[in-house]
PDB file of N, CA and C in Angstrom:
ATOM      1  N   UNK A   1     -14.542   6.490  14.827  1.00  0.00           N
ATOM      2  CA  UNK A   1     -13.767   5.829  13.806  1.00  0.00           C
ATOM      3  C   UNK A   1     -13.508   4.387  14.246  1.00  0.00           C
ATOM      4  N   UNK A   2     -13.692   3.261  13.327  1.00  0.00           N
ATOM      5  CA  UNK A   2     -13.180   2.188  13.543  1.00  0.00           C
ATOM      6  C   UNK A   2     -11.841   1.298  12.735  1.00  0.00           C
ATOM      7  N   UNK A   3     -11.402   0.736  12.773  1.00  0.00           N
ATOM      8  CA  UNK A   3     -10.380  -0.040  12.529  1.00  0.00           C
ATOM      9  C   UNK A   3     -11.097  -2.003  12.039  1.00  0.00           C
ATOM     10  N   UNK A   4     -10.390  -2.225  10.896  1.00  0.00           N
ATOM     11  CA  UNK A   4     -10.810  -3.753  10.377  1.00  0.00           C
ATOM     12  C   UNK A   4      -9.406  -4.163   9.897  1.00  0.00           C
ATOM     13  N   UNK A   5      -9.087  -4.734  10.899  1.00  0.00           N
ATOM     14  CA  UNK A   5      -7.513  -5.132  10.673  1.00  0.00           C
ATOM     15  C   UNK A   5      -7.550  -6.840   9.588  1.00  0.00           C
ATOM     16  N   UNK A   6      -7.018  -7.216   8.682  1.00  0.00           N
ATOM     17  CA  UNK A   6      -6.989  -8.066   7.975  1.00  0.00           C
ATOM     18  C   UNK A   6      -5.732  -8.506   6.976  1.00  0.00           C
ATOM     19  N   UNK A   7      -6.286  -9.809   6.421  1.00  0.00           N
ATOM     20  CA  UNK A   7      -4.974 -10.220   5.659  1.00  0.00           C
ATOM     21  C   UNK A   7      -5.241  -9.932   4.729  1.00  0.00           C
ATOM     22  N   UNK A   8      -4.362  -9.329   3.494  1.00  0.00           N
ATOM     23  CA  UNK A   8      -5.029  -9.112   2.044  1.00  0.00           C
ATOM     24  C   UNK A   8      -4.342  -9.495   1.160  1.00  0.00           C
ATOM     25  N   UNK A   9      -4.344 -10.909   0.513  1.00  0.00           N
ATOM     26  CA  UNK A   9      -4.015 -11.947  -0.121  1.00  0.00           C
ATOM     27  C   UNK A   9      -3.956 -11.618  -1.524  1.00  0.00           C
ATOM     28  N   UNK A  10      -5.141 -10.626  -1.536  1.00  0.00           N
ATOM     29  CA  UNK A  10      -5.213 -10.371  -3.384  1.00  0.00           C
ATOM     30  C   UNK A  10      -4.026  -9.803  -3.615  1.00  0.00           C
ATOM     31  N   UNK A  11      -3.207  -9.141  -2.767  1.00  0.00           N
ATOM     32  CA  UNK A  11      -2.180  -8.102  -3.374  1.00  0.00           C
ATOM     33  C   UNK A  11      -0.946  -9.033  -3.595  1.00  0.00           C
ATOM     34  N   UNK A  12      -1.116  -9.809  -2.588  1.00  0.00           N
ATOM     35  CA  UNK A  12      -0.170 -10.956  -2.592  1.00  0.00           C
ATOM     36  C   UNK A  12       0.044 -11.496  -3.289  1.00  0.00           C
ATOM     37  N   UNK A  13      -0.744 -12.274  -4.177  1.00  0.00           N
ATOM     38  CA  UNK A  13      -1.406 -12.915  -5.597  1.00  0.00           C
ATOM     39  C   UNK A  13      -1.064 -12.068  -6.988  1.00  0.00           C
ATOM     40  N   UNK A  14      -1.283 -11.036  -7.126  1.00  0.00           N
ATOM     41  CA  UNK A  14      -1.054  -9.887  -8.031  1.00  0.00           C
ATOM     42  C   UNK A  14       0.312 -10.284  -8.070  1.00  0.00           C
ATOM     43  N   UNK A  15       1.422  -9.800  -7.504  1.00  0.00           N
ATOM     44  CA  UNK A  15       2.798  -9.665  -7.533  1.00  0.00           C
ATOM     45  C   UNK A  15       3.143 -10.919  -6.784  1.00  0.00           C
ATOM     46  N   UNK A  16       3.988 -11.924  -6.953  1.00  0.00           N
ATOM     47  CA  UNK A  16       4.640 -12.787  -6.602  1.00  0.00           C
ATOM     48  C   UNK A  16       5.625 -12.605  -5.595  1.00  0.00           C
ATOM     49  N   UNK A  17       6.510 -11.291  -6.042  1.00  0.00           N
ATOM     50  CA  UNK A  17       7.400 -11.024  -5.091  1.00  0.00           C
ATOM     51  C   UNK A  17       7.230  -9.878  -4.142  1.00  0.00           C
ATOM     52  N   UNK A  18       6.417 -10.055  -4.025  1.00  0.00           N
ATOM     53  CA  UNK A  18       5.561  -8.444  -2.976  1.00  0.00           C
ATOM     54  C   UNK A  18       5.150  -9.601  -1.756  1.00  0.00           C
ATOM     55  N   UNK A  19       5.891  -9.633  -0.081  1.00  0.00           N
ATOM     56  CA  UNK A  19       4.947  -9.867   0.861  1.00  0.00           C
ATOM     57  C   UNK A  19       4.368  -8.793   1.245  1.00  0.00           C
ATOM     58  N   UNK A  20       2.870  -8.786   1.650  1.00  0.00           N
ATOM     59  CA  UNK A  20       2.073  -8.406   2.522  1.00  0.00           C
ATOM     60  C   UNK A  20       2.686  -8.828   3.638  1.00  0.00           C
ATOM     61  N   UNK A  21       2.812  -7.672   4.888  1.00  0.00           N
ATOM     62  CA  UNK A  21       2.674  -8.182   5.759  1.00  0.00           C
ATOM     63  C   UNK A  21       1.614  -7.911   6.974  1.00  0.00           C
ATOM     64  N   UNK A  22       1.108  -6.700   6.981  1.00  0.00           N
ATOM     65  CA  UNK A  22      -0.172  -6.199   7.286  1.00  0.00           C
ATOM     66  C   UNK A  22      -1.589  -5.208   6.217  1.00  0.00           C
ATOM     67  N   UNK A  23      -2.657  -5.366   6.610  1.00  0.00           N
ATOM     68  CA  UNK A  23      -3.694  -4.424   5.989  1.00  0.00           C
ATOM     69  C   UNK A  23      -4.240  -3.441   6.912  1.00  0.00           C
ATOM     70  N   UNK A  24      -4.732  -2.607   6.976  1.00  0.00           N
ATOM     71  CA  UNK A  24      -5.598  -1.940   7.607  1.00  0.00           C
ATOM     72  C   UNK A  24      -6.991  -1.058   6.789  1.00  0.00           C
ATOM     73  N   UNK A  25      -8.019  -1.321   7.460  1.00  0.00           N
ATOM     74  CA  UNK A  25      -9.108  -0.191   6.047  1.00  0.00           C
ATOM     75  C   UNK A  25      -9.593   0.378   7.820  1.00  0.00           C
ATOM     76  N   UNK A  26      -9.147   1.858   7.285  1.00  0.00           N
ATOM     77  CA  UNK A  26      -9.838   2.893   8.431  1.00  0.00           C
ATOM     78  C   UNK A  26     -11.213   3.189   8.070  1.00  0.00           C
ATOM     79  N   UNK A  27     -12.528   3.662   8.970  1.00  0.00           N
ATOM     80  CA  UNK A  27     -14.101   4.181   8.289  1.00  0.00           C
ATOM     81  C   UNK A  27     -13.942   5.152   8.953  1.00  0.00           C
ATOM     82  N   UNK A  28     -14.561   6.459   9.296  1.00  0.00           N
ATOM     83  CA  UNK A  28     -15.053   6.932  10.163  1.00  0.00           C
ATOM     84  C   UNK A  28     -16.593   6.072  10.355  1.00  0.00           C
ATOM     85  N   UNK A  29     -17.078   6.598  11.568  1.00  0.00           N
ATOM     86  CA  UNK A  29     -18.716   5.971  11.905  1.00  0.00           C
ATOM     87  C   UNK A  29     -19.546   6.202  10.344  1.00  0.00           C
ATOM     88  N   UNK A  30     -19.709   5.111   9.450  1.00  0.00           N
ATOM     89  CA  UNK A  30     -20.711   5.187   8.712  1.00  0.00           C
ATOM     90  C   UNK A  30     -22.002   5.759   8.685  1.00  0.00           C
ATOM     91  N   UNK A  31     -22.824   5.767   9.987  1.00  0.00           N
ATOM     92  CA  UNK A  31     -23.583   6.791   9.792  1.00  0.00           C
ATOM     93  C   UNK A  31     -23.249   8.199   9.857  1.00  0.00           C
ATOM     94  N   UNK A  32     -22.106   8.916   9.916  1.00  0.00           N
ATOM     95  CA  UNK A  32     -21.921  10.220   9.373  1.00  0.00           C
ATOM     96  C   UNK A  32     -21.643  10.892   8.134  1.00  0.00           C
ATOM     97  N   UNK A  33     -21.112  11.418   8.044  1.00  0.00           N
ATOM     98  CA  UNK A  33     -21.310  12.293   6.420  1.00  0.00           C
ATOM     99  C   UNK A  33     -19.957  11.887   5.660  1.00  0.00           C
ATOM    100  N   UNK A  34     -18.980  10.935   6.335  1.00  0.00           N
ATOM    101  CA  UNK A  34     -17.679  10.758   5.722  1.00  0.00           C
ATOM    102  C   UNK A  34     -17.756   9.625   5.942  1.00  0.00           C
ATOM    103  N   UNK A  35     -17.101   8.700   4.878  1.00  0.00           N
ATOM    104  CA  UNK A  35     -16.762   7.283   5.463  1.00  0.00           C
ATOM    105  C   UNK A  35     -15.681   7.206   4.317  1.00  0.00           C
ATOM    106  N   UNK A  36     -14.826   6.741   4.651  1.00  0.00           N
ATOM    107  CA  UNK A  36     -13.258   6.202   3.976  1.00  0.00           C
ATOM    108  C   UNK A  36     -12.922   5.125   3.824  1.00  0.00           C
ATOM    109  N   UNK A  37     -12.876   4.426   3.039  1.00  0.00           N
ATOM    110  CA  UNK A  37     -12.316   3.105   2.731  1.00  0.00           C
ATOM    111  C   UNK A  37     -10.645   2.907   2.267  1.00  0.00           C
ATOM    112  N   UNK A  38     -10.186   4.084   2.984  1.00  0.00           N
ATOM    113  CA  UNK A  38      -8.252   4.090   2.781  1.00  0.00           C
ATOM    114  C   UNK A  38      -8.104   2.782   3.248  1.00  0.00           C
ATOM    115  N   UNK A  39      -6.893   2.493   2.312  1.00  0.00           N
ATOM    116  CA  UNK A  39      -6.031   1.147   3.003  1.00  0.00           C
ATOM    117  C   UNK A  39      -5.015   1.739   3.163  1.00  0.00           C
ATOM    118  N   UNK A  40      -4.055   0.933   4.033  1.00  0.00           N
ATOM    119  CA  UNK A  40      -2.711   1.266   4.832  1.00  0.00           C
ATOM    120  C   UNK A  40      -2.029   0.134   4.469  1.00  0.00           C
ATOM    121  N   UNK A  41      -0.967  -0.443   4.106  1.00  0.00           N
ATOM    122  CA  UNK A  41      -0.054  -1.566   3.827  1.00  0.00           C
ATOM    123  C   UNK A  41       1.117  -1.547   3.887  1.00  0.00           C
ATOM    124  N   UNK A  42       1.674  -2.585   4.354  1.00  0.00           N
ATOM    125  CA  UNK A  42       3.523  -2.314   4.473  1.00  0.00           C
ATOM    126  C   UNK A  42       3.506  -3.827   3.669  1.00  0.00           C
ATOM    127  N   UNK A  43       4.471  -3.492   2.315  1.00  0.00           N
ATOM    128  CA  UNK A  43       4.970  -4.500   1.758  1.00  0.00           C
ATOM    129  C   UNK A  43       6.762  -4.813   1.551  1.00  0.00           C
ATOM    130  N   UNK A  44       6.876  -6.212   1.651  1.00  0.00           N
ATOM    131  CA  UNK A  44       8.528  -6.238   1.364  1.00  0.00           C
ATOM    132  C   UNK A  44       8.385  -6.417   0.034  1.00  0.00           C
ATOM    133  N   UNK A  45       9.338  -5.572  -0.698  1.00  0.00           N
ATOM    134  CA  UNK A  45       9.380  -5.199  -2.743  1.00  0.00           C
ATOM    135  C   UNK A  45      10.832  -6.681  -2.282  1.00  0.00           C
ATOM    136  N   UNK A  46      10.960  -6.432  -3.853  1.00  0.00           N
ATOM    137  CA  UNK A  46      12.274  -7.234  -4.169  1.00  0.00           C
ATOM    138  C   UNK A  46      12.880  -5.755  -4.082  1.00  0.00           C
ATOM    139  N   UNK A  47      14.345  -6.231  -4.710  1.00  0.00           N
ATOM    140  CA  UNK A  47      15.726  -4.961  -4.578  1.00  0.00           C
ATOM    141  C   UNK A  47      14.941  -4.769  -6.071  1.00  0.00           C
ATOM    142  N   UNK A  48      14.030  -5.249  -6.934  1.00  0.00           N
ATOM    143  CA  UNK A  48      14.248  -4.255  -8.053  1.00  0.00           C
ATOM    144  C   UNK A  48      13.667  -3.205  -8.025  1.00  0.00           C
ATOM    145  N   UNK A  49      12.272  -3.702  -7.212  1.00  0.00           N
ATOM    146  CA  UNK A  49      10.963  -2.832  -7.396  1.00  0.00           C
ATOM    147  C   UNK A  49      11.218  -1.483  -6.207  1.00  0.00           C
ATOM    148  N   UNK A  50      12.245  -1.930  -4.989  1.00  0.00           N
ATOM    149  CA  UNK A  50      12.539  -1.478  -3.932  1.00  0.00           C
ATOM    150  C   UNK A  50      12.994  -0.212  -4.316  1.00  0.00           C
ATOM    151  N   UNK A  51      14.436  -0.224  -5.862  1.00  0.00           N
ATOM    152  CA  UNK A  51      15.463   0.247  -6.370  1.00  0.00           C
ATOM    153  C   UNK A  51      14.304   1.443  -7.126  1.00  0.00           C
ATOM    154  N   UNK A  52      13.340   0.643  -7.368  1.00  0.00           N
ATOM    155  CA  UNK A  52      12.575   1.677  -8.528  1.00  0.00           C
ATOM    156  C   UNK A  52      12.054   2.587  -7.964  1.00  0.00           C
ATOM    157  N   UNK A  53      11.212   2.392  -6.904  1.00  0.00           N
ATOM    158  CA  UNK A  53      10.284   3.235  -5.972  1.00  0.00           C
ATOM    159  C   UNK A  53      11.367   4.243  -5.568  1.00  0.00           C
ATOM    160  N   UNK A  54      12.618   3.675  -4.848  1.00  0.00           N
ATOM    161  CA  UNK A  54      13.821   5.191  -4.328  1.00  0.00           C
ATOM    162  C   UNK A  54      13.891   6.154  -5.084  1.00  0.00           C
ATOM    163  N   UNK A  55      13.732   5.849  -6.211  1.00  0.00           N
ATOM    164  CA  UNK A  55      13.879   6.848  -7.527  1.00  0.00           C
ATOM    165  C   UNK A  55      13.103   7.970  -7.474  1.00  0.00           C
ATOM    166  N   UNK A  56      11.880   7.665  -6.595  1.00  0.00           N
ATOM    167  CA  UNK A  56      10.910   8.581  -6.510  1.00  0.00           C
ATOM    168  C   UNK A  56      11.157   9.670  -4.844  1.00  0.00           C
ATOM    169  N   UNK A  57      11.804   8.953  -4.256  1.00  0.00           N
ATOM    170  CA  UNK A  57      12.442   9.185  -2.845  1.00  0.00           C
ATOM    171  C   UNK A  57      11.964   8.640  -1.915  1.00  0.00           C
ATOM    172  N   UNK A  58      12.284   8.900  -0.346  1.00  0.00           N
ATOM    173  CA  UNK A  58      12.126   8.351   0.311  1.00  0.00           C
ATOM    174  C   UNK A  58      10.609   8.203   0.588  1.00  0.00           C
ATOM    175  N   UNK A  59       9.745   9.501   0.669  1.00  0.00           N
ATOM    176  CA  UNK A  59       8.331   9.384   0.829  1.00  0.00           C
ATOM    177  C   UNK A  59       7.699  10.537  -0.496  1.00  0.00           C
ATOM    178  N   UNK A  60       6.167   9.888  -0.420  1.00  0.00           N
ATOM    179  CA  UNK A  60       6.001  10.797  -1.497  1.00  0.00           C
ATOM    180  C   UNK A  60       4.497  10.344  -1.961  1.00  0.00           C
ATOM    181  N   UNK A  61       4.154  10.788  -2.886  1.00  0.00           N
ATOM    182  CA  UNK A  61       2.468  10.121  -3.865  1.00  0.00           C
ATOM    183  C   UNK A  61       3.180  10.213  -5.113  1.00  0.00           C
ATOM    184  N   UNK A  62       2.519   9.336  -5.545  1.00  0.00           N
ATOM    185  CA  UNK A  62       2.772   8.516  -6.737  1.00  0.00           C
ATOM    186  C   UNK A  62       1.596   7.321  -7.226  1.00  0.00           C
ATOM    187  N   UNK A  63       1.108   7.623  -8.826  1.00  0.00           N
ATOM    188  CA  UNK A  63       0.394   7.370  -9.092  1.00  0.00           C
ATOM    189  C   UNK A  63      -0.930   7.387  -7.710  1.00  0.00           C
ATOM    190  N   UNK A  64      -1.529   7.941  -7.020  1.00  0.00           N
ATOM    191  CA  UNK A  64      -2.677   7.995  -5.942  1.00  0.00           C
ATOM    192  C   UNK A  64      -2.337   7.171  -4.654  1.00  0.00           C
ATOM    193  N   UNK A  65      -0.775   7.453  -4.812  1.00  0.00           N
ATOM    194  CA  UNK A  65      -0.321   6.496  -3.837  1.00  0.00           C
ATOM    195  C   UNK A  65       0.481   7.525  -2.727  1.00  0.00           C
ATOM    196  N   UNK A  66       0.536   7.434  -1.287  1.00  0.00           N
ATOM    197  CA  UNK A  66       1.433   7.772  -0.823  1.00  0.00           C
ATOM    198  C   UNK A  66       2.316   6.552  -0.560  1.00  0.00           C
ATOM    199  N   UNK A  67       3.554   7.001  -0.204  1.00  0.00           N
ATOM    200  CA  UNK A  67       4.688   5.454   0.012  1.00  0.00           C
ATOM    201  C   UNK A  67       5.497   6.289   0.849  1.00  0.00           C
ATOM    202  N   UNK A  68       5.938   5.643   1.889  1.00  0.00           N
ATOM    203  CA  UNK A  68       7.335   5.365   2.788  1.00  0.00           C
ATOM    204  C   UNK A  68       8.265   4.484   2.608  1.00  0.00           C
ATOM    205  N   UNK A  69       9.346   4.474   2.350  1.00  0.00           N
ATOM    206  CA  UNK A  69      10.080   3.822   1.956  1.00  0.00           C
ATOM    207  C   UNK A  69      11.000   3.196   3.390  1.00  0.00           C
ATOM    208  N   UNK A  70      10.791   2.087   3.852  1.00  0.00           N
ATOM    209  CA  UNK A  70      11.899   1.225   5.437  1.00  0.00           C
ATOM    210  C   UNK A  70      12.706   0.590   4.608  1.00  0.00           C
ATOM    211  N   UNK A  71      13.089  -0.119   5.877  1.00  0.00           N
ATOM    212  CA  UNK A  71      14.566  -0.662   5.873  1.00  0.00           C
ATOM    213  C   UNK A  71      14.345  -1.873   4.981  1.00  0.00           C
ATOM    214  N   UNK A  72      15.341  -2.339   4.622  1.00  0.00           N
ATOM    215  CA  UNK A  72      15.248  -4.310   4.532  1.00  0.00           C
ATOM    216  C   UNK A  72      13.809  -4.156   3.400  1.00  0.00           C
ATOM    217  N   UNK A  73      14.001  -3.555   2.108  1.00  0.00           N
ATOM    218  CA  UNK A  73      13.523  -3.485   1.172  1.00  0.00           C
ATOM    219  C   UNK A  73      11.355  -3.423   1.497  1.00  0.00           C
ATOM    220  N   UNK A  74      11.178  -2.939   2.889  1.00  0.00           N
ATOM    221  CA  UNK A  74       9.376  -2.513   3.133  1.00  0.00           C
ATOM    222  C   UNK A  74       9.406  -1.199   2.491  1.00  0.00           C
ATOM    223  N   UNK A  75       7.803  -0.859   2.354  1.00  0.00           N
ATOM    224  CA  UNK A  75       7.429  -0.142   1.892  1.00  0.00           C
ATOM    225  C   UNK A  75       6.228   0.097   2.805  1.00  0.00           C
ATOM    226  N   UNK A  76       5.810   1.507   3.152  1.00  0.00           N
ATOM    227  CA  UNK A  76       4.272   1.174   3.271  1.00  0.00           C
ATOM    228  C   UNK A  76       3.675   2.253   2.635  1.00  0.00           C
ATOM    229  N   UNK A  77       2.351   1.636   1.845  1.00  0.00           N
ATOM    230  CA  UNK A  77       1.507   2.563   1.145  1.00  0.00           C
ATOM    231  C   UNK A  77      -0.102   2.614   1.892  1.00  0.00           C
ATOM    232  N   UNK A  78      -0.477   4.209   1.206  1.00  0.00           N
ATOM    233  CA  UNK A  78      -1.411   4.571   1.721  1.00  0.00           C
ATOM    234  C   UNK A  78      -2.500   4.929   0.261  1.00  0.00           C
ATOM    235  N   UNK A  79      -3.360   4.350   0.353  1.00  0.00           N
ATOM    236  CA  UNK A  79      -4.610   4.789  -0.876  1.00  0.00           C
ATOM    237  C   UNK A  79      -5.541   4.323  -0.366  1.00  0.00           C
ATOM    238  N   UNK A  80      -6.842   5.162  -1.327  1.00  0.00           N
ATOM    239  CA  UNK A  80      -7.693   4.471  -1.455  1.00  0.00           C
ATOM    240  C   UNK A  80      -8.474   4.043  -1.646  1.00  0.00           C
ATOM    241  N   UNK A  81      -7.920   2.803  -2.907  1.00  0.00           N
ATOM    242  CA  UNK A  81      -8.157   1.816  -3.188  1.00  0.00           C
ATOM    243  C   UNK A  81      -7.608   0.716  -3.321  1.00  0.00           C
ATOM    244  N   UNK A  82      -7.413  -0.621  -3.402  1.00  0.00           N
ATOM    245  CA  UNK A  82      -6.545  -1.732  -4.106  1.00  0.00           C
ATOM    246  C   UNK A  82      -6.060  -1.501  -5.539  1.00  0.00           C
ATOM    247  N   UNK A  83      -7.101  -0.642  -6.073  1.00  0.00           N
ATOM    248  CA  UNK A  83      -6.302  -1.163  -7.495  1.00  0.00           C
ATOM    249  C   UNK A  83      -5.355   0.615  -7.759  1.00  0.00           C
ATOM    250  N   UNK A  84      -5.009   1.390  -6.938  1.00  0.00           N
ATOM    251  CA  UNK A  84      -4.165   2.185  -7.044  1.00  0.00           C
ATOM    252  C   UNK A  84      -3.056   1.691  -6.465  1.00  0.00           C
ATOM    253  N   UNK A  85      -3.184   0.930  -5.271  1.00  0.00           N
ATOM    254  CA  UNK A  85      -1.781  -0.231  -4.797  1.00  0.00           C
ATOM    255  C   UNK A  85      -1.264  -1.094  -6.230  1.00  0.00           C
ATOM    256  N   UNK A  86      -2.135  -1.757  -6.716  1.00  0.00           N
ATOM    257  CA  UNK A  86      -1.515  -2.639  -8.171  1.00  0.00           C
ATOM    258  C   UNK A  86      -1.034  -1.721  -9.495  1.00  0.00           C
ATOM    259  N   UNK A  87      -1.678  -0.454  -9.316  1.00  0.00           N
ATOM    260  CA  UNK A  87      -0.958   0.201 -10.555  1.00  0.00           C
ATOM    261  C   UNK A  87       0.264   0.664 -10.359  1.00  0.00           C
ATOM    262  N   UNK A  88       0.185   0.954  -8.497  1.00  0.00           N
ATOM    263  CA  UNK A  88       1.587   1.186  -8.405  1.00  0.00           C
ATOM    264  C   UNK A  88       2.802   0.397  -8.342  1.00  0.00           C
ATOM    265  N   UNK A  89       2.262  -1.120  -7.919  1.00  0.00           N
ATOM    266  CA  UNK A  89       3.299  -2.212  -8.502  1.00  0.00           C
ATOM    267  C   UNK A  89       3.608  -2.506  -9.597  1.00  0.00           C
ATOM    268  N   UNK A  90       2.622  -2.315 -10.446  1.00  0.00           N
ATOM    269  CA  UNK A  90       2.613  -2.500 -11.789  1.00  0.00           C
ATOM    270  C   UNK A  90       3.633  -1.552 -12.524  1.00  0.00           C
ATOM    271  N   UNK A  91       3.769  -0.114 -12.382  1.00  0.00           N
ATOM    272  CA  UNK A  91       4.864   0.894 -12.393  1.00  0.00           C
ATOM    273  C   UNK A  91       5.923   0.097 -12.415  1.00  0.00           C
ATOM    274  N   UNK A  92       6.313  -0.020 -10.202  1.00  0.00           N
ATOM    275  CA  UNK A  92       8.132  -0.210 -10.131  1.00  0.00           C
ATOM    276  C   UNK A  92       8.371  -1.533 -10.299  1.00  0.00           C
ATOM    277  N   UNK A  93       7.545  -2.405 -11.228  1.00  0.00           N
ATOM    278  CA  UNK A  93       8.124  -3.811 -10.813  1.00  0.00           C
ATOM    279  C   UNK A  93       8.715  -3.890 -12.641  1.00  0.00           C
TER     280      UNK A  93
END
């Protein structure tokens, strides 16, 4: 398995008030029979979007999303794809 640690700006761009503050896309070895393109992300929401997501609880899936809910209004989600991260902003914002 490898690791491609990066900045991912598009998500950033999408929502105004969403920081990125890390990405991660896990593979297993491409030449085997699995390869995954999950992303991993921890974003700071505003208090609205923050307020909306609690609603759902602390952890959970939602819309193809898993989410953890931290301190000081982060989040981190797990999918994968990008555009299941934006539908899910698109939801609590």
């Amino acid at each position: 398995m490898y690791t491609n640690n990066q900045t991912f700006s598009a998500i950033d761009s999408f929502d105004k008030n969403a920081q990125v503050n890390s990405i991660q896309e896990t593979a297993f070895d491409p030449t085997g029979q699995y390869h995954s393109n999950a992303i991993t992300i921890q974003v700071q929401l505003n208090p609205h979007q923050y307020a909306n997501l609690i609603t759902y609880g602390y952890s959970g899936k939602l819309h193809n999303v898993y989410f953890t809910i931290r301190s000081n209004n982060h989040a981190d989600f797990y999918a994968n794809s990008t555009e299941d991260i934006h539908h899910l902003l698109k939801v609590i914002s």
